[in-house]
Protein backbone atom coordinates (compact mmCIF):
# COMPACT_ATOMS: atom_id res chain seq x y z
CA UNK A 1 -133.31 -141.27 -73.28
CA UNK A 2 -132.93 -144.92 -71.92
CA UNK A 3 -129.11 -144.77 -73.49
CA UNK A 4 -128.67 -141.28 -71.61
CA UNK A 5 -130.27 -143.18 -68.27
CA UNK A 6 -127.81 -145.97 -68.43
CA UNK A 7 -124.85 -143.63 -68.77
CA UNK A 8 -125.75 -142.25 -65.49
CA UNK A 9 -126.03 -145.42 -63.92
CA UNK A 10 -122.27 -146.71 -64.96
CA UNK A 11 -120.99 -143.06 -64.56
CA UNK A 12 -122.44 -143.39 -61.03
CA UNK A 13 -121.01 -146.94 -60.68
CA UNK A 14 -117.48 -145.90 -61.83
CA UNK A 15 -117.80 -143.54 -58.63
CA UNK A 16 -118.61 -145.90 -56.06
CA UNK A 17 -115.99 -148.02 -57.29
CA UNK A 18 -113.42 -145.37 -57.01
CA UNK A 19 -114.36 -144.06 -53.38
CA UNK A 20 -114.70 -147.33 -52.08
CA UNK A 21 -110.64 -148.06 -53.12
CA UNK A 22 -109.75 -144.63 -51.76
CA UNK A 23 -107.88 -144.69 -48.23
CA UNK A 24 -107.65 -148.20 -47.96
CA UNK A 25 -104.49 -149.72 -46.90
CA UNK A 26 -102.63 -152.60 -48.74
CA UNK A 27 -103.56 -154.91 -46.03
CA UNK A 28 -107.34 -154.05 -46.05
CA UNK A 29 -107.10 -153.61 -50.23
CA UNK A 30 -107.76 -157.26 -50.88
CA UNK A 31 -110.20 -156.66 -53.66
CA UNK A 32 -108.78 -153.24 -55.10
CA UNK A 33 -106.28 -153.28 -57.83
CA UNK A 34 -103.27 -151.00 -57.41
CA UNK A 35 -103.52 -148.03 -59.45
CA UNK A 36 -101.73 -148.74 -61.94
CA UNK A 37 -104.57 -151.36 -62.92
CA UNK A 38 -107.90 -149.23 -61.69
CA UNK A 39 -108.15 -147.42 -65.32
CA UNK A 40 -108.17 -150.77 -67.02
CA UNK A 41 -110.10 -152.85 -64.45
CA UNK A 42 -112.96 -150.02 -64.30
CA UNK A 43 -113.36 -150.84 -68.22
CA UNK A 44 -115.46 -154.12 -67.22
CA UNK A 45 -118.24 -151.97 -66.10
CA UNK A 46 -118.77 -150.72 -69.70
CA UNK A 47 -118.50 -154.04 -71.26
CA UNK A 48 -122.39 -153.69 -71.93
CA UNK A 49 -121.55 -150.66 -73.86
CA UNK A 50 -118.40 -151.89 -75.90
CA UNK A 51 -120.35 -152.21 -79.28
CA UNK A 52 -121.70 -148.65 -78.79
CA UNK A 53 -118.30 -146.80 -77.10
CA UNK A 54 -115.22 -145.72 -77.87
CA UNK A 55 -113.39 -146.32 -74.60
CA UNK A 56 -111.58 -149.43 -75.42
CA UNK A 57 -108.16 -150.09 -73.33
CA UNK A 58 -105.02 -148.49 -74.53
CA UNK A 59 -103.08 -151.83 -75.20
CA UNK A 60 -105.91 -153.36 -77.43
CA UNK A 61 -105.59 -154.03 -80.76
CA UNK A 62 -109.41 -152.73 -80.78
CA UNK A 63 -108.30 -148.94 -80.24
CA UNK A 64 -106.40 -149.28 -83.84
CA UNK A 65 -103.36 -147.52 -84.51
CA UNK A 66 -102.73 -145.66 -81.22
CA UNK A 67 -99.81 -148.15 -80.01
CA UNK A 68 -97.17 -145.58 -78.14
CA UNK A 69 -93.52 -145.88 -79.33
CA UNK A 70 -91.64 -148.66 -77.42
CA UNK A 71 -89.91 -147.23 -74.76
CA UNK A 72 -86.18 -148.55 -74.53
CA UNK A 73 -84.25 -149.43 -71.15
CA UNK A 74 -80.86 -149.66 -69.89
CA UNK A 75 -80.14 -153.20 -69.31
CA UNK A 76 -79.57 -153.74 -65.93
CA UNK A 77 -76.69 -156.49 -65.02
CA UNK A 78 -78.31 -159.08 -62.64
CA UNK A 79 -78.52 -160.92 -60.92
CA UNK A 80 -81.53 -158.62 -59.28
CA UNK A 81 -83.02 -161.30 -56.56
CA UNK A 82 -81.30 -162.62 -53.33
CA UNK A 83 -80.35 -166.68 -53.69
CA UNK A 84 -82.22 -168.95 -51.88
CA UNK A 85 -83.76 -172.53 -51.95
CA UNK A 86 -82.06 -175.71 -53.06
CA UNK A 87 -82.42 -177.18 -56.31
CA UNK A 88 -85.56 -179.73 -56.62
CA UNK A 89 -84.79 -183.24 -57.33
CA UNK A 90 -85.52 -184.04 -60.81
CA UNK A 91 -87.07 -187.89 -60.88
CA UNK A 92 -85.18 -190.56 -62.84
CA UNK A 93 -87.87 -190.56 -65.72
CA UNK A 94 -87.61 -187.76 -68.12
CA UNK A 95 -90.20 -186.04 -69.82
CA UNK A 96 -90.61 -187.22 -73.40
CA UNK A 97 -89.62 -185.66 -76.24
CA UNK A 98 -92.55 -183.04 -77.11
CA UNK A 99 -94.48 -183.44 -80.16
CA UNK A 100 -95.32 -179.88 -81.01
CA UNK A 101 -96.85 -179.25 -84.05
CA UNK A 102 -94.88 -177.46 -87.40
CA UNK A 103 -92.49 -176.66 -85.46
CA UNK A 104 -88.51 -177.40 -84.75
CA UNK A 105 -87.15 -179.02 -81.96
CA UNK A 106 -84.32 -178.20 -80.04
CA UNK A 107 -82.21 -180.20 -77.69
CA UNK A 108 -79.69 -179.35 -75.38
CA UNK A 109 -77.59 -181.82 -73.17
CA UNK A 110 -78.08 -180.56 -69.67
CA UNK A 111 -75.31 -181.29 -66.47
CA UNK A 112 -75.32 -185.19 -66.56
CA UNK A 113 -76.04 -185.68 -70.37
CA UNK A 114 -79.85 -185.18 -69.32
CA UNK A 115 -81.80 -184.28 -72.58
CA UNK A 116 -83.55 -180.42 -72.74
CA UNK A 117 -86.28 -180.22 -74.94
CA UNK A 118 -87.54 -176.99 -76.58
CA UNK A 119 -90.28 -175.85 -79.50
CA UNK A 120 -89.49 -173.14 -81.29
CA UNK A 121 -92.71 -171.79 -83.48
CA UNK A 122 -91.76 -169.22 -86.22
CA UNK A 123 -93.36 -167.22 -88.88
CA UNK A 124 -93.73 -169.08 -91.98
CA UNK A 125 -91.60 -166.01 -93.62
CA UNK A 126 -89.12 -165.75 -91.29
CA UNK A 127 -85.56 -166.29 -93.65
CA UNK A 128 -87.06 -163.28 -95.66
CA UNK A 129 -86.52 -160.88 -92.63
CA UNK A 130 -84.42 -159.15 -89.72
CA UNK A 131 -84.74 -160.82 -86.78
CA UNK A 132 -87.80 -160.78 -84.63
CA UNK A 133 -88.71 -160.30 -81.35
CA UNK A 134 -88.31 -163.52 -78.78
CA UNK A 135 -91.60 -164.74 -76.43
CA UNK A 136 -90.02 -167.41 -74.30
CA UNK A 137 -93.76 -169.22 -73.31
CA UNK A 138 -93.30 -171.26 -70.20
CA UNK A 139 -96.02 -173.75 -69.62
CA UNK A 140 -98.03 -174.57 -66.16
CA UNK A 141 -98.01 -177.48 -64.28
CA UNK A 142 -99.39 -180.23 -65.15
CA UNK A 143 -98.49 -179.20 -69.16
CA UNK A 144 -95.98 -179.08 -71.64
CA UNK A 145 -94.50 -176.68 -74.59
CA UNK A 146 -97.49 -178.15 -76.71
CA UNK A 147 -99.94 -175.70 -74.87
CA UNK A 148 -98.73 -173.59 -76.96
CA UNK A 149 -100.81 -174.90 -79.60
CA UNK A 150 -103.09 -176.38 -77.62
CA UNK A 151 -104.40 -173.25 -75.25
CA UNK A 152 -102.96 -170.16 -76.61
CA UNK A 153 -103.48 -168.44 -80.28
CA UNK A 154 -99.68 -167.65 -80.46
CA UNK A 155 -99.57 -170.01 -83.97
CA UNK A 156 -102.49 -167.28 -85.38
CA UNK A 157 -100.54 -164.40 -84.60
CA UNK A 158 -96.83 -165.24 -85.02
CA UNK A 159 -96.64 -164.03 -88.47
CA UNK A 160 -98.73 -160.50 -88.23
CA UNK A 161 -98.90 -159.38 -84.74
CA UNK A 162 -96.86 -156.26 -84.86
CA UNK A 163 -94.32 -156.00 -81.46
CA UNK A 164 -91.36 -153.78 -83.31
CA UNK A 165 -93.76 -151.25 -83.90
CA UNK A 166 -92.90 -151.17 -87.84
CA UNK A 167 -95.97 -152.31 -89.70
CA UNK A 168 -93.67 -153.32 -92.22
CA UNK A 169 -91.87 -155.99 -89.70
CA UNK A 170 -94.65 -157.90 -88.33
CA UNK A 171 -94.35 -161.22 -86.28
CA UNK A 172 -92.07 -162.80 -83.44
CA UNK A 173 -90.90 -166.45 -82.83
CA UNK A 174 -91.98 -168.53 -79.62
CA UNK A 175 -89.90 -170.53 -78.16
CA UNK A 176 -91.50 -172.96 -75.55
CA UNK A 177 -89.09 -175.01 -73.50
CA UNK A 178 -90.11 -178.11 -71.63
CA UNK A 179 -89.63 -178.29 -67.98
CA UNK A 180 -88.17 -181.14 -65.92
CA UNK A 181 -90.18 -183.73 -64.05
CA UNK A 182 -90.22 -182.79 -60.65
CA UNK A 183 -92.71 -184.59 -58.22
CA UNK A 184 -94.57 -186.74 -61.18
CA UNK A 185 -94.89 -184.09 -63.47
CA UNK A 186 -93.18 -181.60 -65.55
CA UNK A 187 -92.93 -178.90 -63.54
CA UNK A 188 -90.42 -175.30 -63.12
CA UNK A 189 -88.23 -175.14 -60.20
CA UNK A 190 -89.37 -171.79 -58.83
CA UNK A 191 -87.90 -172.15 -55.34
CA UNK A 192 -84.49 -172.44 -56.09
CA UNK A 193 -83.54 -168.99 -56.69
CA UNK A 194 -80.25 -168.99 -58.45
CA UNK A 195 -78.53 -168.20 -61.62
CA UNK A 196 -77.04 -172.52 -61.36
CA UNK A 197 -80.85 -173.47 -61.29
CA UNK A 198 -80.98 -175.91 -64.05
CA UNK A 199 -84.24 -174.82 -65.71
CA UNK A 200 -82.85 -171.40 -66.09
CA UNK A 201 -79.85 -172.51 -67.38
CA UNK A 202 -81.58 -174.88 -69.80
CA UNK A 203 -83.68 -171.59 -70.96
CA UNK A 204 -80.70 -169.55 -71.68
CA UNK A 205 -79.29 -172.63 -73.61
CA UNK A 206 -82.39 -172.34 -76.12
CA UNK A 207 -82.41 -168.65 -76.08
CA UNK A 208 -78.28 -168.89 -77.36
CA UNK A 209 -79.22 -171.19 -79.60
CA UNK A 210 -81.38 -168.65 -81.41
CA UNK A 211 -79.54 -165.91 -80.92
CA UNK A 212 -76.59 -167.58 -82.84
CA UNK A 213 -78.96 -168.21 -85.58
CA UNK A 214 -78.96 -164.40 -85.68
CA UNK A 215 -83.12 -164.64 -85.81
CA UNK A 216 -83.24 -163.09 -82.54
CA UNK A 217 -83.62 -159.31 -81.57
CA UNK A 218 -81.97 -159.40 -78.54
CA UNK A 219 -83.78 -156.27 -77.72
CA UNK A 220 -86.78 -157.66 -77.34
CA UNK A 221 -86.68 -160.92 -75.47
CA UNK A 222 -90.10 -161.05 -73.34
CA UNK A 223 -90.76 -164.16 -70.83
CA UNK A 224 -94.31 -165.16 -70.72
CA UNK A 225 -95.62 -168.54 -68.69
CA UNK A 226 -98.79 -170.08 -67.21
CA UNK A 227 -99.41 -170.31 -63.68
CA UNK A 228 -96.20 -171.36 -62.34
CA UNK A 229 -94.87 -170.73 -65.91
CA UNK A 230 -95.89 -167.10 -65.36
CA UNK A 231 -93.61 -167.72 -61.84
CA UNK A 232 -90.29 -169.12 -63.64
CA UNK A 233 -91.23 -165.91 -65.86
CA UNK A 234 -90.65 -163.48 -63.47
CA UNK A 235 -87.50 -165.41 -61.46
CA UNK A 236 -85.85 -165.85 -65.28
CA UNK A 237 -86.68 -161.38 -66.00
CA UNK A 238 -85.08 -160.81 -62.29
CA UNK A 239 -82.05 -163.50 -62.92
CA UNK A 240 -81.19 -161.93 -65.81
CA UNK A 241 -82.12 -158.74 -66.29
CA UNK A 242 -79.89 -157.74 -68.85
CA UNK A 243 -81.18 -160.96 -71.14
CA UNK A 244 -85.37 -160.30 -70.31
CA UNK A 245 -86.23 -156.77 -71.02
CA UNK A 246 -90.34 -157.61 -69.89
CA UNK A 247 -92.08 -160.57 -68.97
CA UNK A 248 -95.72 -161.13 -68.32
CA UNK A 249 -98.27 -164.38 -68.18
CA UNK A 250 -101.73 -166.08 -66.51
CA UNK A 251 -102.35 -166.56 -62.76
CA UNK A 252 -99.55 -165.40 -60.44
CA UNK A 253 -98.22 -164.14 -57.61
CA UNK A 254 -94.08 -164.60 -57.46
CA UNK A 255 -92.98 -163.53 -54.14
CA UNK A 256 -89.21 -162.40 -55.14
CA UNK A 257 -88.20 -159.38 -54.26
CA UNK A 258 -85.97 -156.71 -56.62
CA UNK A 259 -82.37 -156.25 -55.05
CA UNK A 260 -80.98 -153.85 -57.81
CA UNK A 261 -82.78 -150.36 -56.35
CA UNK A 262 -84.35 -147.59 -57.67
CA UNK A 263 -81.60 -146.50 -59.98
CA UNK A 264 -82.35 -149.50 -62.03
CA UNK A 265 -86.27 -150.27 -61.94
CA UNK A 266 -87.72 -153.95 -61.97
CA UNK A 267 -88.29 -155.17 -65.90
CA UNK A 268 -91.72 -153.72 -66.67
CA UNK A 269 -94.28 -156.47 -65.86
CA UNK A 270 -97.98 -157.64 -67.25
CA UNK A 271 -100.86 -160.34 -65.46
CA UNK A 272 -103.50 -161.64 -66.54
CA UNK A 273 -105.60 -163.20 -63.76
CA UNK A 274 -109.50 -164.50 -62.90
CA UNK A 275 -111.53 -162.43 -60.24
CA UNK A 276 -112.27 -166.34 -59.34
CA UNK A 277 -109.28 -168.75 -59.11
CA UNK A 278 -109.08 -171.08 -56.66
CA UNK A 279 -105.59 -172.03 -57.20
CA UNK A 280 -103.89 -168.79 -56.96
CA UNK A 281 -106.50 -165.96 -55.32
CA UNK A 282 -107.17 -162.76 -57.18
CA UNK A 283 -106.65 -160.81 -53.67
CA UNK A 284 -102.85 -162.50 -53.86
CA UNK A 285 -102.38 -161.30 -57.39
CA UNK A 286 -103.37 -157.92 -56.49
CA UNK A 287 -101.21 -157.57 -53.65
CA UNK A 288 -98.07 -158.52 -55.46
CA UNK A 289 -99.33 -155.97 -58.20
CA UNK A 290 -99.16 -153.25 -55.14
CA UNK A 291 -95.55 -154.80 -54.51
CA UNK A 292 -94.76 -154.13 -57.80
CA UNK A 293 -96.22 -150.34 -57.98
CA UNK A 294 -94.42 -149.40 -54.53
CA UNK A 295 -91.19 -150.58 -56.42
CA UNK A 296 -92.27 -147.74 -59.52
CA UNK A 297 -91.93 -150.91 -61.45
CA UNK A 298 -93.84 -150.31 -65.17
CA UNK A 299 -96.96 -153.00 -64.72
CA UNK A 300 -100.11 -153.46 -66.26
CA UNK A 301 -103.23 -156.31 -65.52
CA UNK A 302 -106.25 -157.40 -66.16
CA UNK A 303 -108.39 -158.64 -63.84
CA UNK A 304 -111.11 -160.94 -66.23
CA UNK A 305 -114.33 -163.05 -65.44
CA UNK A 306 -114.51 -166.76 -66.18
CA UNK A 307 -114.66 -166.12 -70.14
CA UNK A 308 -112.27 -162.38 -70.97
CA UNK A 309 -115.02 -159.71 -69.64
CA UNK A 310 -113.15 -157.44 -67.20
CA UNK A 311 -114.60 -157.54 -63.97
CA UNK A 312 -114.48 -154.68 -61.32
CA UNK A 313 -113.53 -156.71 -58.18
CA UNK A 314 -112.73 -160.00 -57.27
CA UNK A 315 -115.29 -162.80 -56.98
CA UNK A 316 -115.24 -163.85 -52.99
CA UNK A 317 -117.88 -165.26 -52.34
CA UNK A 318 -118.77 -168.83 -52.05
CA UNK A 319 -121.38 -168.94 -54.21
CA UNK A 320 -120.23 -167.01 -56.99
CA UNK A 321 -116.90 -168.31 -56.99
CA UNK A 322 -116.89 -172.20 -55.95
CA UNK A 323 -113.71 -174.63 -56.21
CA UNK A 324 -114.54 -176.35 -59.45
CA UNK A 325 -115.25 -172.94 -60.99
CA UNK A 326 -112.21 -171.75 -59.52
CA UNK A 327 -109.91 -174.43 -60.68
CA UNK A 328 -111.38 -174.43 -64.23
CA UNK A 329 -110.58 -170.50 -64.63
CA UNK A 330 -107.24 -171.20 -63.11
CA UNK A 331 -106.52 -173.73 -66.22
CA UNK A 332 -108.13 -171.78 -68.97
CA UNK A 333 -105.79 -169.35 -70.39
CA UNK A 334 -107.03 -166.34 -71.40
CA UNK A 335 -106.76 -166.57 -75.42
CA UNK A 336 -109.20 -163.58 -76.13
CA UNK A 337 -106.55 -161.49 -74.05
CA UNK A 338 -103.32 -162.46 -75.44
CA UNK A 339 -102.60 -159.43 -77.78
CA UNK A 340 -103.14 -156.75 -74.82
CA UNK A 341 -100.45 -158.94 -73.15
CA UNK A 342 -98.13 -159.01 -75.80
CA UNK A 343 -98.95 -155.58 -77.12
CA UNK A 344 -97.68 -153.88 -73.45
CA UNK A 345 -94.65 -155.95 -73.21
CA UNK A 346 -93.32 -155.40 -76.66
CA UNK A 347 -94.13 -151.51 -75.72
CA UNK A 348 -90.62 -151.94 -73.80
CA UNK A 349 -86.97 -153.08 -75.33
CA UNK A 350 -83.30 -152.46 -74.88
CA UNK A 351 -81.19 -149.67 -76.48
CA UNK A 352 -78.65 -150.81 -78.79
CA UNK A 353 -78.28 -152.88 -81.82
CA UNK A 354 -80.87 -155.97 -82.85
């Protein structure tokens, strides 16, 4: 009976939630995700019931073997976003060479003879298979390709997570490239929007580099990044459209704007993102989401609570959502969440050969 109470109250809940995101504008939708995020946001009001239902999202690995068929795309020749900005001025010093764990380094000799650094992490097993889908991880500010390590689980899954959707052909390689330092610290240059900005450039570098080693399915590149990782992300998918067939990442809002038109949709598209961040504001997330969705671009989110509970809203006021809290959530990636992430992108690659 109690069970059969509680049902009622969430069914009842779901409701309100609904109606009260029905007929609002995108101005006045500040804490409403666009609908093509309300089915998996409404999920975090049966988080008390997960051990007891069957309603689990569609992209998690908890729902067992109901992963759809990737879906293949055209690639699209780019460059898809209008140039602007100037490039930032890098600062004399250079970031060090990163010390990332079991795993290769790559260099590559930028304009000037200024070093590029890269880590590329790969499945123990690689040599003894085809080649593997590519996660380009771009870190956040502040960081460097050692969160990869550090922050995220990619190291646990690199060798089973399936993204080809051939049990027999688990795993995918990361390759984390190290930004420049910009302003004190190693930071992307998301402002100069060009195909000549140098941290793009120094991306495709490492990408080539792999690709020639024929480990690479160039099908399935994906860019993934951290805060303004997640933003060079999205500027490197709509620079190069025909190189990024998804990208995704942690606590953004890019602002660029698709310039190819309908005929050839925006690369499909996943966030992550706290209902309290103080850095970058759920309510500016979820309006870029709408951007995206008024585009028919493919995009999926997750708006999460300060651990990787789905929340129905985002957290506005004061007391439930101060700075410190906010700044914390805004630095702690989500790792619990990392296979719906990957799982969605990889649902997406290019026709033709690996």
């Amino acid at each position: 009976m109690r069970r059969g109470v509680l049902h009622h109250v969430l069914v009842a809940t779901v409701v309100a939630v609904l109606v009260g995101c029905v007929g609002r504008s995108d101005e006045q939708d500040g804490g409403c995700a666009s609908r093509n995020t309300d089915a998996h946001d409404l999920q975090g009001v049966f988080d008390a019931m997960a051990s007891s239902s069957a309603s689990a999202s569609p992209s998690s690995s908890a729902s067992g073997p109901t992963r759809p068929p990737a879906r293949e795309r055209a690639r699209v020749p780019g460059p898809c976003v209008a140039s602007s900005g100037t490039p930032a001025e890098a600062a004399r010093r250079l970031g060090k060479r990163p010390a990332c764990r079991r795993a290769r380094v790559l260099e590559h000799q930028a304009e000037g003879r200024v070093p590029r650094y890269a880590c590329v992490f790969e499945p123990s097993r690689i040599a003894e298979t085809s080649p593997l889908p590519l996660v380009v991880f771009l870190h956040g500010a502040y960081d460097d390709p050692t969160a990869v390590h550090r922050q995220t689980r990619f190291r646990r899954r690199d060798h089973e997570l399936d993204l080809t959707g051939d049990p027999d052909h688990p795993g995918f390689i990361t390759l984390a490239p190290q930004a420049r330092r910009i302003e004190a610290s190693l930071r992307w240059d998301v402002d100069h929007v060009d195909r000549d900005n140098a941290d793009i450039v120094a991306i495709r570098a490492f990408v080539a580099a792999l690709v020639d080693e024929g480990i690479v399915d160039r099908r399935q590149i994906y860019a993934v990044g951290a805060s303004r990782g997640a933003t060079m992300a999205n500027l490197y998918a709509y620079l190069h459209p025909e190189e990024v067939v998804a990208f995704g990442g942690f606590a953004a809002a890019p602002a660029y704007v698709w310039r190819c038109g309908a005929s050839a949709p925006p690369p499909p598209a996943a966030m992550l993102y706290r209902a309290c961040d103080a850095e970058v504001p759920c309510a500016d997330i979820e309006r870029w989401l709408q951007a995206r969705e008024r585009t028919g671009a493919a995009t999926m989110s997750w708006r999460l609570g300060g651990a990787s509970n789905l929340e129905p809203s985002c957290s506005l006021s004061e007391r439930g959502c101060s700075v410190r809290i906010g700044k914390a959530n805004h630095r702690r990636w989500p790792k619990r969440r990392e296979v719906d992430l990957l799982e969605y992108l990889s649902r997406f690659s290019f026709r033709g050969p690996p």
